[in-house]
Protein backbone atom coordinates (compact mmCIF):
# COMPACT_ATOMS: atom_id res chain seq x y z
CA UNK A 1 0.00 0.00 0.00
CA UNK A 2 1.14 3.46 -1.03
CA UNK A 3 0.69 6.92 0.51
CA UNK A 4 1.05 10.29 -0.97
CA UNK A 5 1.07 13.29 1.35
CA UNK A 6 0.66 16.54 0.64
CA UNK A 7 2.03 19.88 2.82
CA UNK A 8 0.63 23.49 2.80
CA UNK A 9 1.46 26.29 5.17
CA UNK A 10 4.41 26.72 7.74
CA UNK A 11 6.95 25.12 9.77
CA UNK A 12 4.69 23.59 12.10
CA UNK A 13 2.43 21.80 9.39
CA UNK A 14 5.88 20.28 7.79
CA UNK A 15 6.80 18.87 11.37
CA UNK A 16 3.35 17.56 11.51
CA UNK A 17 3.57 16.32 8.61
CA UNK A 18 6.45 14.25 9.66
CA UNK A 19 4.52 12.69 12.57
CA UNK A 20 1.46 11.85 10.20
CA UNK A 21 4.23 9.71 7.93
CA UNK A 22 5.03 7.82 10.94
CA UNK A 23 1.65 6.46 11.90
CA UNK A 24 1.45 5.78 8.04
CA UNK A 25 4.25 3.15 7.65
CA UNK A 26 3.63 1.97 10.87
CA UNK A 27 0.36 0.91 9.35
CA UNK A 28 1.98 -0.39 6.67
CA UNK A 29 1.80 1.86 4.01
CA UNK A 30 5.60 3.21 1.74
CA UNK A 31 5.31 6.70 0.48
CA UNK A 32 4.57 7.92 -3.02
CA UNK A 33 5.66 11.34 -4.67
CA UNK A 34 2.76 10.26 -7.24
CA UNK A 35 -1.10 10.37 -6.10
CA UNK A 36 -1.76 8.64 -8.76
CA UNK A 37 -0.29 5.50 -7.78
CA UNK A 38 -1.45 6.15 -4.25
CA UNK A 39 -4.04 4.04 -1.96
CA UNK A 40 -4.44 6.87 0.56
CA UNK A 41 -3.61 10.75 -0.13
CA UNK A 42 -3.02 12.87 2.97
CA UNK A 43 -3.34 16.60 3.21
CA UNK A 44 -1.96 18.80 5.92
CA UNK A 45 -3.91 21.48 5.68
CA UNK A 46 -2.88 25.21 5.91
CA UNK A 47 -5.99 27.86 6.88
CA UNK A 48 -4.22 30.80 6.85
CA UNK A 49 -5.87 31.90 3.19
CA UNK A 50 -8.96 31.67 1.69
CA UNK A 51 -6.74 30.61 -1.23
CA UNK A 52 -5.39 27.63 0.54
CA UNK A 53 -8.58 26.24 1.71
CA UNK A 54 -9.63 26.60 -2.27
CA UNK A 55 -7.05 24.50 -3.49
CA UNK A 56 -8.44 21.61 -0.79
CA UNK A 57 -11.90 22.34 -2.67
CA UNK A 58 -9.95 21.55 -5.94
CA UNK A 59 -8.92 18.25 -5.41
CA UNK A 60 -12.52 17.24 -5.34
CA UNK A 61 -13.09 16.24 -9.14
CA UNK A 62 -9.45 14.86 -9.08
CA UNK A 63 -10.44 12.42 -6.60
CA UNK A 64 -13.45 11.45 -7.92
CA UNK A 65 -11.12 10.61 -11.45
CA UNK A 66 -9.14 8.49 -8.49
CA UNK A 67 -11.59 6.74 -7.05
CA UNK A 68 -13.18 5.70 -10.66
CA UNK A 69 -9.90 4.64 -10.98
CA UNK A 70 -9.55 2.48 -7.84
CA UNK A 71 -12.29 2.63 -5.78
CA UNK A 72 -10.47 1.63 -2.59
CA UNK A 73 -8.29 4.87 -2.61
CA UNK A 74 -8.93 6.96 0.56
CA UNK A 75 -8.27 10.86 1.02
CA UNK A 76 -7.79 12.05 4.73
CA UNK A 77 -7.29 15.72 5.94
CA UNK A 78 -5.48 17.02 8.88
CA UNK A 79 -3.63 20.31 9.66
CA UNK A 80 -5.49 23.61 9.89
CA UNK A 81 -9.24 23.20 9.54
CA UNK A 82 -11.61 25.64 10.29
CA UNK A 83 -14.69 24.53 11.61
CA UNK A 84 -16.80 26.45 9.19
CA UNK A 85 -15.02 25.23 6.36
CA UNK A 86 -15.56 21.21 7.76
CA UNK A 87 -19.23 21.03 5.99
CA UNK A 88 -18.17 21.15 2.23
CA UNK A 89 -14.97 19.47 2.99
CA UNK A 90 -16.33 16.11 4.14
CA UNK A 91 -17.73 16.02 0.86
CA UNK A 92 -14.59 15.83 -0.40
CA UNK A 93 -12.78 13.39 2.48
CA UNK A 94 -13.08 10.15 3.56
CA UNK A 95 -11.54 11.31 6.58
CA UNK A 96 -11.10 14.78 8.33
CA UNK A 97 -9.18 14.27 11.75
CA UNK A 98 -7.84 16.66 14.34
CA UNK A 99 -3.85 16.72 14.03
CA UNK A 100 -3.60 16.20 17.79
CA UNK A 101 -5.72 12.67 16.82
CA UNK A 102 -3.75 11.56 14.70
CA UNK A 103 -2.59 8.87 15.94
CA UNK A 104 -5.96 7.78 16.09
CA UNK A 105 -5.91 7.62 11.84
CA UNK A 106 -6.20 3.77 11.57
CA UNK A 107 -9.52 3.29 13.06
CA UNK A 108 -11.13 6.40 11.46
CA UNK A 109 -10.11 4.52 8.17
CA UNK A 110 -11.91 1.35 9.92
CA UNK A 111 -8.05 -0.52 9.79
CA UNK A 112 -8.69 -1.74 13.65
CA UNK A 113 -5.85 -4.14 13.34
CA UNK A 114 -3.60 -1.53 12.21
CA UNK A 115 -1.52 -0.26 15.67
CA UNK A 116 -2.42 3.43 17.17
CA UNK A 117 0.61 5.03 17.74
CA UNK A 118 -1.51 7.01 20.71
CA UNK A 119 -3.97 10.24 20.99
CA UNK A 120 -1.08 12.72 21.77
CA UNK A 121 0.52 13.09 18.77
CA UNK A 122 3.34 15.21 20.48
CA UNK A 123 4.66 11.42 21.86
CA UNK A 124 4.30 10.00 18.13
CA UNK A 125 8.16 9.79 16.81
CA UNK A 126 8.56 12.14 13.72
CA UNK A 127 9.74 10.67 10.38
CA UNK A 128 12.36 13.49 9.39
CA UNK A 129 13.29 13.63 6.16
CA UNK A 130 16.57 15.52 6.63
CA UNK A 131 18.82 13.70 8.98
CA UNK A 132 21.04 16.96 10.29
CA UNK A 133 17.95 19.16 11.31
CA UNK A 134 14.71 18.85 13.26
CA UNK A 135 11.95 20.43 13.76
CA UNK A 136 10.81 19.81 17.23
CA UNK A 137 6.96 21.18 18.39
CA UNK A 138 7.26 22.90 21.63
CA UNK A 139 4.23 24.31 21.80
CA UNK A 140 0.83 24.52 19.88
CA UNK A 141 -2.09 26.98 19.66
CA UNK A 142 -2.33 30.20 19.86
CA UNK A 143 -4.07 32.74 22.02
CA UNK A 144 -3.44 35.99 20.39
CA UNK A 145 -6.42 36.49 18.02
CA UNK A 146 -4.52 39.10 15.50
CA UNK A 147 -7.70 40.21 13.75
CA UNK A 148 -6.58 38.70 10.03
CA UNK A 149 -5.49 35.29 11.61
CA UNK A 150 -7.30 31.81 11.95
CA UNK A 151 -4.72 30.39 13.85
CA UNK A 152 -6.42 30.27 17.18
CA UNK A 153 -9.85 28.91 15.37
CA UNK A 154 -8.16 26.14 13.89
CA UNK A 155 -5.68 25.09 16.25
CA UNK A 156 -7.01 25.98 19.51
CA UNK A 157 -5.61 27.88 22.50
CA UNK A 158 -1.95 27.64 23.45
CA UNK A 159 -0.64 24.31 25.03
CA UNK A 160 2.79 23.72 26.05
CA UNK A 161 4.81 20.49 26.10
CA UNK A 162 6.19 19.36 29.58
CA UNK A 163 9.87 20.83 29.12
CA UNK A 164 11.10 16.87 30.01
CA UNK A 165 9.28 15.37 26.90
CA UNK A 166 10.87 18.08 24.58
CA UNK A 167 14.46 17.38 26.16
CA UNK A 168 13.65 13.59 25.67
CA UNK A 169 12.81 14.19 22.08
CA UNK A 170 15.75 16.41 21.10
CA UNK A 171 18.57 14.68 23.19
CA UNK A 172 17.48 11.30 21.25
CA UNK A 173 17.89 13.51 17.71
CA UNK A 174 21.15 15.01 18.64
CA UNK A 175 22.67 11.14 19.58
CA UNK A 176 21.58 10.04 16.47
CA UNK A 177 23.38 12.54 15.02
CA UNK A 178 21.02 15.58 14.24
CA UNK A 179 23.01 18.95 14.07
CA UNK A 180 20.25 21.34 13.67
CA UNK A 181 16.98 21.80 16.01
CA UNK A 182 14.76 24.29 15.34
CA UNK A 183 12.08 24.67 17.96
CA UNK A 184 8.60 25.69 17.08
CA UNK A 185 5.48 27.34 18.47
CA UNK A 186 2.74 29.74 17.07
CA UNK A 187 4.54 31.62 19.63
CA UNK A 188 7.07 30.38 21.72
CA UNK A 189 7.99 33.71 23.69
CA UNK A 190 4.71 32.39 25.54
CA UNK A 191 5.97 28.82 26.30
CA UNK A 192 4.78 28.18 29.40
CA UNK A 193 3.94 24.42 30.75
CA UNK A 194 2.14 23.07 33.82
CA UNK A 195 6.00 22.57 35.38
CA UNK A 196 6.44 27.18 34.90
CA UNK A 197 9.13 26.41 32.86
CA UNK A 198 9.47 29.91 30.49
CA UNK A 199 11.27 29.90 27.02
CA UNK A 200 14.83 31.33 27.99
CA UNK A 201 14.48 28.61 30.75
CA UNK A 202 14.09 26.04 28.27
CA UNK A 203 16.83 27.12 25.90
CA UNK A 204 19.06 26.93 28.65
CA UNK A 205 18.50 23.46 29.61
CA UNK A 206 18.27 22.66 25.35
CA UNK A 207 21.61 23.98 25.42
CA UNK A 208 23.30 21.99 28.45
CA UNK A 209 22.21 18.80 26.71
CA UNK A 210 25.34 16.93 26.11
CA UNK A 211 26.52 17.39 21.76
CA UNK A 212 27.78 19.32 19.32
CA UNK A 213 24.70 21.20 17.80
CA UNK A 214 22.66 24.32 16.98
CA UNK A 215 19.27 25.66 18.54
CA UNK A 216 16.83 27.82 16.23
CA UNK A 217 13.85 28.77 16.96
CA UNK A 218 10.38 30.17 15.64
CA UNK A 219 8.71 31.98 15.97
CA UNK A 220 8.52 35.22 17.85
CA UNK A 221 5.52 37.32 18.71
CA UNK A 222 6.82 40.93 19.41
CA UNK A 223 4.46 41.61 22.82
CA UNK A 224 6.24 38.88 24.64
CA UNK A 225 9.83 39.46 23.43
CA UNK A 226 11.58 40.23 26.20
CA UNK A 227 14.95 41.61 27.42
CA UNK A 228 15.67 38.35 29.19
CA UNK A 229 14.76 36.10 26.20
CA UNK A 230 17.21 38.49 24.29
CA UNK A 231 20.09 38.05 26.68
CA UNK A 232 19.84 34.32 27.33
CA UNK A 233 19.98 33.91 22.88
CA UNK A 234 23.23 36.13 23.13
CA UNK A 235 24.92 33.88 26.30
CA UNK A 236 23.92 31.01 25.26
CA UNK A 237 26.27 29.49 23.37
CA UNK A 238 24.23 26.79 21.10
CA UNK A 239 21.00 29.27 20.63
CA UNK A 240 22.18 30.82 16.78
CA UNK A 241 22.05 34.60 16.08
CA UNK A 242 18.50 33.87 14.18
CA UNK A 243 15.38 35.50 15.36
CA UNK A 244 12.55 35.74 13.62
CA UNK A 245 10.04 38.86 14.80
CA UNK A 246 6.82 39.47 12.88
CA UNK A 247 6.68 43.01 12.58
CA UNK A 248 2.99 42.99 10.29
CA UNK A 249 2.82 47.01 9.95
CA UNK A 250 4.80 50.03 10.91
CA UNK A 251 1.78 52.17 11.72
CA UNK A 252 0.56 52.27 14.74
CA UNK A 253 -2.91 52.67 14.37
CA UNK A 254 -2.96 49.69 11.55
CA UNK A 255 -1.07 47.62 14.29
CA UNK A 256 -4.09 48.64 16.60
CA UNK A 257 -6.55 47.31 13.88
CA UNK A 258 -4.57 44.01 13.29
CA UNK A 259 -4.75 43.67 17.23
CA UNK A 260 -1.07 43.06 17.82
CA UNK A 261 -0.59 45.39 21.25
CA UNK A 262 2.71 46.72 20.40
CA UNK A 263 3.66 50.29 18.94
CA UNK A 264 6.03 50.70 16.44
CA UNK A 265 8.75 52.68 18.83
CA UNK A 266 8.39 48.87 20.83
CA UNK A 267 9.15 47.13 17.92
CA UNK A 268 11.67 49.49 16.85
CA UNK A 269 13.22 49.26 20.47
CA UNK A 270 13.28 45.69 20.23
CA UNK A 271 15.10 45.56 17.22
CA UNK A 272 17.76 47.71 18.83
CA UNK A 273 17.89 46.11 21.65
CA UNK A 274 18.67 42.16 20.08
CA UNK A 275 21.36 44.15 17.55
CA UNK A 276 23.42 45.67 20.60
CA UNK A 277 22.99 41.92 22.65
CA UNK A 278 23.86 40.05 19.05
CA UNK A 279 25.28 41.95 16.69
CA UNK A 280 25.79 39.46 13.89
CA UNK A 281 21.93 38.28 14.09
CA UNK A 282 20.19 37.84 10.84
CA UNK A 283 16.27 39.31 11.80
CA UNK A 284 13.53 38.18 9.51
CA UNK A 285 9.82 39.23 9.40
CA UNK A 286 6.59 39.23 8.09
CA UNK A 287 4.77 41.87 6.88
CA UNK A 288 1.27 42.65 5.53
CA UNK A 289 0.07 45.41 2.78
CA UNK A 290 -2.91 47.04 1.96
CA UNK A 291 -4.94 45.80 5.28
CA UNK A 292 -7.96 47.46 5.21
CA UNK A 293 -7.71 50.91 5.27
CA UNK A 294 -3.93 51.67 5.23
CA UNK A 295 -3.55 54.64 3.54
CA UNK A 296 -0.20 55.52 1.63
CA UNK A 297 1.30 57.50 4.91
CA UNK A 298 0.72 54.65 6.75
CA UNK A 299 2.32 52.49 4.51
CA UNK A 300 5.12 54.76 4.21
CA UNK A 301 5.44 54.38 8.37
CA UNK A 302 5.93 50.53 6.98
CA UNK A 303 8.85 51.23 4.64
CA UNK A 304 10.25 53.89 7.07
CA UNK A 305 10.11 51.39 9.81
CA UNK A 306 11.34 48.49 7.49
CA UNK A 307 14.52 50.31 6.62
CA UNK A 308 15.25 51.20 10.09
CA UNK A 309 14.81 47.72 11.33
CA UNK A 310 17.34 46.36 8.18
CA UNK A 311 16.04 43.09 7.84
CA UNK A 312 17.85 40.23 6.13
CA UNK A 313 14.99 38.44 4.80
CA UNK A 314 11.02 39.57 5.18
CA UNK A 315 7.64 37.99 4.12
CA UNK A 316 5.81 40.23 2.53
CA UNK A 317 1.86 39.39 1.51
CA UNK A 318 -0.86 41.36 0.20
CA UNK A 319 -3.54 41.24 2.57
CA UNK A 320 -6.46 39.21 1.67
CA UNK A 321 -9.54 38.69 3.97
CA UNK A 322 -10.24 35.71 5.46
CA UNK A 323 -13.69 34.71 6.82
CA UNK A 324 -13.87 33.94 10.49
CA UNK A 325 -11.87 36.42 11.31
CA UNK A 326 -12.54 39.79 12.63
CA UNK A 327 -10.71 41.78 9.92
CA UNK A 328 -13.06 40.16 7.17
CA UNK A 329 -15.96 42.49 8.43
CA UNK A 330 -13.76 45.53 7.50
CA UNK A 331 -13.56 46.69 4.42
CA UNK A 332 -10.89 45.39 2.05
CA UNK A 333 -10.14 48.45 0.09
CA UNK A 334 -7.19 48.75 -0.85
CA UNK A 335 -6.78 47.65 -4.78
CA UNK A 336 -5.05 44.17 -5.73
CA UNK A 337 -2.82 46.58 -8.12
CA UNK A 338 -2.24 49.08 -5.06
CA UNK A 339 -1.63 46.29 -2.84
CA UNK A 340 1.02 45.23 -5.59
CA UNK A 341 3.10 47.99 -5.70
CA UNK A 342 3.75 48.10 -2.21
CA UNK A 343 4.76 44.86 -1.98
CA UNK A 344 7.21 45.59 -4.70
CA UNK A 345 8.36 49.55 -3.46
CA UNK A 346 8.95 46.67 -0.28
CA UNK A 347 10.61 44.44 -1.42
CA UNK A 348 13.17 47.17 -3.31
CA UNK A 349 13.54 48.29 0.83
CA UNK A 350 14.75 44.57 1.52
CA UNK A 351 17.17 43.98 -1.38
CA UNK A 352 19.24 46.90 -0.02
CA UNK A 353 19.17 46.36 3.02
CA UNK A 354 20.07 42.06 2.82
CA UNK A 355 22.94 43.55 0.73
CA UNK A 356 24.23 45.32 2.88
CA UNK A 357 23.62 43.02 6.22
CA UNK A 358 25.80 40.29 4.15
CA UNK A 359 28.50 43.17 2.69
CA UNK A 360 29.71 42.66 6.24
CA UNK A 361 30.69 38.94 5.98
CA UNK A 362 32.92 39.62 2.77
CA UNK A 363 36.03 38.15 4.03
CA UNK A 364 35.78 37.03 6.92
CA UNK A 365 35.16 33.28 8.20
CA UNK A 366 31.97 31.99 8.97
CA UNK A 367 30.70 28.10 10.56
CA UNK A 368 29.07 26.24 8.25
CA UNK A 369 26.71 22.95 8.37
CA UNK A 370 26.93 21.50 5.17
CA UNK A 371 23.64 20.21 4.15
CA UNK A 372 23.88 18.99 0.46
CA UNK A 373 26.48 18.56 -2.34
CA UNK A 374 26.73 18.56 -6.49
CA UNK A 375 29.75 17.26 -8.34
CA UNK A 376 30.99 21.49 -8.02
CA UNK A 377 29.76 22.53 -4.92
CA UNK A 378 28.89 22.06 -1.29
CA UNK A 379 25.68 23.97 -0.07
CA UNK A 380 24.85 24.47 3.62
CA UNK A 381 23.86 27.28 6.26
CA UNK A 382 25.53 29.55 8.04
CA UNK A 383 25.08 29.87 11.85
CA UNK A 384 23.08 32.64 10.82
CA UNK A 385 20.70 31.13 8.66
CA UNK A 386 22.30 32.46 5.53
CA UNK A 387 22.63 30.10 2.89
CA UNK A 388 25.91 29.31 1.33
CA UNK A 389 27.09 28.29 -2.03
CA UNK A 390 31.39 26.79 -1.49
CA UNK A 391 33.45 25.65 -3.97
CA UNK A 392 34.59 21.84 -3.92
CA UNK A 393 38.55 21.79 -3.39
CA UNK A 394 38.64 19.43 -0.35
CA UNK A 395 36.40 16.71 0.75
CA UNK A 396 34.34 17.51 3.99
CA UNK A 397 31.42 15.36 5.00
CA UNK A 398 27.64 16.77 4.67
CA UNK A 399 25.90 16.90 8.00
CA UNK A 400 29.35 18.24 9.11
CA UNK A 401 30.70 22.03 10.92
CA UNK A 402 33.30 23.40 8.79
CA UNK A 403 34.27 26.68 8.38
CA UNK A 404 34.55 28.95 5.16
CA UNK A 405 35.73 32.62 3.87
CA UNK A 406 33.19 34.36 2.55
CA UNK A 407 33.94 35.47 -1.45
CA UNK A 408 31.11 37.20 -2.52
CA UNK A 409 27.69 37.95 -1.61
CA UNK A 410 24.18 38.40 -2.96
CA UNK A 411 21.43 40.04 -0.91
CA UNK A 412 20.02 36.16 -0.42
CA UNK A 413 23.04 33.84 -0.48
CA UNK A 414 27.13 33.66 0.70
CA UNK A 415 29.70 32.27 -1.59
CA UNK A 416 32.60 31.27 -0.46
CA UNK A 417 35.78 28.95 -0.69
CA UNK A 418 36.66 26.18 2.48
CA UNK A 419 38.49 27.21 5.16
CA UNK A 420 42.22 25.08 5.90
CA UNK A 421 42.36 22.72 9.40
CA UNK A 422 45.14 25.03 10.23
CA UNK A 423 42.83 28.13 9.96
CA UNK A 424 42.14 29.74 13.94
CA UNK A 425 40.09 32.87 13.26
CA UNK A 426 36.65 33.55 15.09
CA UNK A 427 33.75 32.55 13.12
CA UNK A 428 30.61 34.76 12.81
C-alpha cells in the first residue's frame, strides 16, 4: 500500500507532517511522490488563506477521477481546519481528523488491526526527512487572536509540552546525530507548561544537553519578546544569532486594527535592543500590505520602519480577507494593483538592506553545516541562517561544521571557498 502526502502552510504543518508519515508506515503503508499511484492521499492542511482552503476544494473532481480509478483509494485531511469550512470538505474526504488525533488515523479509516501510535501526537516519533535538522513542536495553539489570523480557530488555545518530553525528544535527535533543532510554536515567547518552565528557561537546559549542535527557533511574537529572552539567545552558546520577529505594519494605528498590542517605537526598540545583545543576528519578518484601510502614509510608516529595522529576509503578503476572522468584516479596500506595488516599493527596501547586512561577511570566516552537495559545490547554512554556495577543493562530510571565507555575496546567499584545518580565526 502506497501513501502520498501533501504539505501546505508553515513550519509547524511540515513537522506535523512528519509525525502523520510515521503512523502511516507503521500501518503499513511506503510513500509515493505520485497520487496517482497512491491508496491513501493525505493533506496537511494550511488555513491561513482563503486561497489555501480553495485548493483543498480543488482536489474534489481529481479524486473522484481516483476513485473511478480504484475505488479503494482513501483521502484524509489534517492540519489547519476551520470549523466552518468542515461542511463542504467532508464532501470531499473520507476522513477529516484533528492533528492532535492523529494517531488515532487507523480506526477512522476502519483498519482496527492496524496499531495506534496514541492520541497525543506530540509522543508519536517524527519521520524526518533531513537527517542533520529537526523540527521539534514545543508548543501549539495560539491565544493571540490578530484580527486577520485563523490560527487560534483552527488550532485551539496555546498548550505547552512538559519541558522533560521536549528534552527527551531532542537529546534522542542530537545522539543520532542531528546537528540542527529548530524549535517551534505559534509563539514560543509564551511557552509556558504546567511545570512554569518559560522559554529562555528552556533554551538553557536545550543547550546543556550533552553534543555538538545548533538551537533555532520560531517563531517570535513581538508583545512577549523580552529583554531576558534576548540576553539568554546572546549567552547562550548553542541558541544561533536567528530571530525571527513578525513586525505585520509600521503604523501604529494599523497595528491597533490588526490587534497586535505593540507600537512601532516597541518594535523598533526591540530591534535595537537584540542588535546591541547580538550583533551578527540575521532578523527576519513578516509583513502585511494594503490591510484594510492603510492609507499611503501609513504604509510609508511601513517602509520607514522596514529600513530602520534592516532586515535580512522579510515575508511580505498582500492582505487578503479571510472569513472567520474579525478583519473580514472591514472593508478590504485597498486595490489588488495598489496592494502590488507596495509589496514591490517593499521588497526594493529589503534587497538593499540584505545587501548590505551580508557586505559585512565579505572576508571574513563563517561556521558552516553543510547540508547537500553537487559534483561542483557544497551547499549548507551559516550559523546565521544564511545560505551558502562553497566551492569543492577538499572533501568535507555533509551533515558536518566546517568553516569557510566568505567570497562574494548576494542580498540572499554567501559564496565562499573552504576554510584550511590550520585556519584559527573567530567565526561569525
Amino acid at each position: 500500500m502506497k501513501y502520498f502526502l501533501q504539505i501546505y502552510g508553515c513550519q509547524m504543518n511540515y513537522s506535523d507532517a512528519q509525525r502523520v508519515s510515521t503512523v502511516l508506515e507503521q500501518m503499513g503503508y511506503e510513500r509515493s511522490n505520485d497520487e496517482n499511484e497512491a491508496d491513501l492521499a493525505v493533506f496537511v492542511a494550511c488555513a491561513v488563506r482563503e486561497s489555501a482552503v480553495s485548493r483543498l476544494y480543488g482536489n474534489g473532481k481529481k479524486f473522484k477521477r481516483i476513485r473511478r480509478q480504484r475505488p479503494h483509494f482513501k483521502a484524509v485531511l489534517t492540519g489547519c481546519v476551520v470549523k466552518k469550512d468542515r461542511p463542504k470538505l467532508e464532501k470531499l474526504f473520507d476522513v477529516i481528523i484533528d492533528i492532535k488525533h492523529i494517531g488515532e488515523l487507523p480506526q477512522k479509516l476502519a483498519l482496527p488491526d492496524a496499531p495506534a501510535s496514541g492520541a497525543d501526537y506530540f509522543h508519536i516519533k517524527a519521520k524526518r526527512e533531513h537527517p542533520f535538522t529537526a523540527y521539534v513542536p514545543i508548543m501549539t495553539g495560539c491565544n493571540n487572536y490578530c484580527s486577520y489570523c485563523i490560527v487560534p480557530y483552527t488550532r485551539g488555545p496555546e498548550y505547552s509540552r512538559p519541558a522533560a518530553d521536549i528534552l527527551a525528544e531532542i537529546g534522542a535527535l542530537v545522539t543520532s546525530g542531528c546537528r540542527e533543532i529548530i524549535l517551534l510554536g505559534q509563539n514560543v515567547n509564551s511557552y509556558r507548561p504546567a511545570d512554569g518552565t518559560d522559554f529562555p528557561a528552556l533554551l538553557e537546559q536545550v543547550s546543556a544537553l550533552e553534543g555538538d549542535f545548533w538551537i533555532r527557533f520560531l517563531t517570535s511574537h513581538p508583545k512577549d519578546m523580552s529583554e531576558q529572552l534576548i540576553r539568554t539567545v546572546a549567552d547562550t552558546p548553542k541558541c544561533t544569532n536567528f530571530i525571527h520577529l513578525a513586525m505585520q505594519s509600521g503604523n501604529d494605528e494599523v497595528l491597533r486594527k490588526m490587534n497586535r498590542r505593540y507600537t512601532s517605537a516597541h518594535f523598533l526598540d526591540l530591534v535595537e535592543m537584540i542588535r546591541a545583545r547580538i550583533p551578527e543576528v540575521m532578523l527576519t519578518t513578516d509583513i502585511i500590505v494594503g490591510f484594510p484601510g492603510e492609507t499611503e502614509a501609513q504604509f510609508q510608516d511601513t517602509a520607514a520602519l522596514m529600513e530602520a529595522a534592516r532586515f535580512d529576509i522579510a515575508y511580505i503578503n498582500k492582505y487578503s480577507p479571510r472569513s472567520g476572522t474579525a478583519s473580514a468584516a472591514l472593508p478590504d479596500d485597498v486595490s489588488f494593483a495598489e496592494k502590488k506595488r507596495r509589496e514591490k516599493a517593499l521588497n526594493a527596501v529589503l534587497r538593499e538592506t540584505a545587501r548590505a547586512n551580508n557586505e559585512k561577511y565579505l572576508g571574513r570566516e563563517v561556521e558552516v553545516l553543510l547540508e547537500s552537495e553537487n559534483r561542483d559545490y557544497y551547499f549548507g547554512k551559516t550559523r546565521s541562517f544564511k545560505d551558502i554556495k562553497l566551492a569543492k577543493d577538499q572533501p568535507v562530510a555533509i551533515g558536518a561544521f566546517t568553516r569557510a571565507r566568505v567570497t562574494k555575496v548576494t542580498p540572499w546567499a554567501l559564496e565562499g571557498t573552504l576554510c584550511h584545518p590550520e585556519s584559527s580565526e573567530g567565526s561569525l
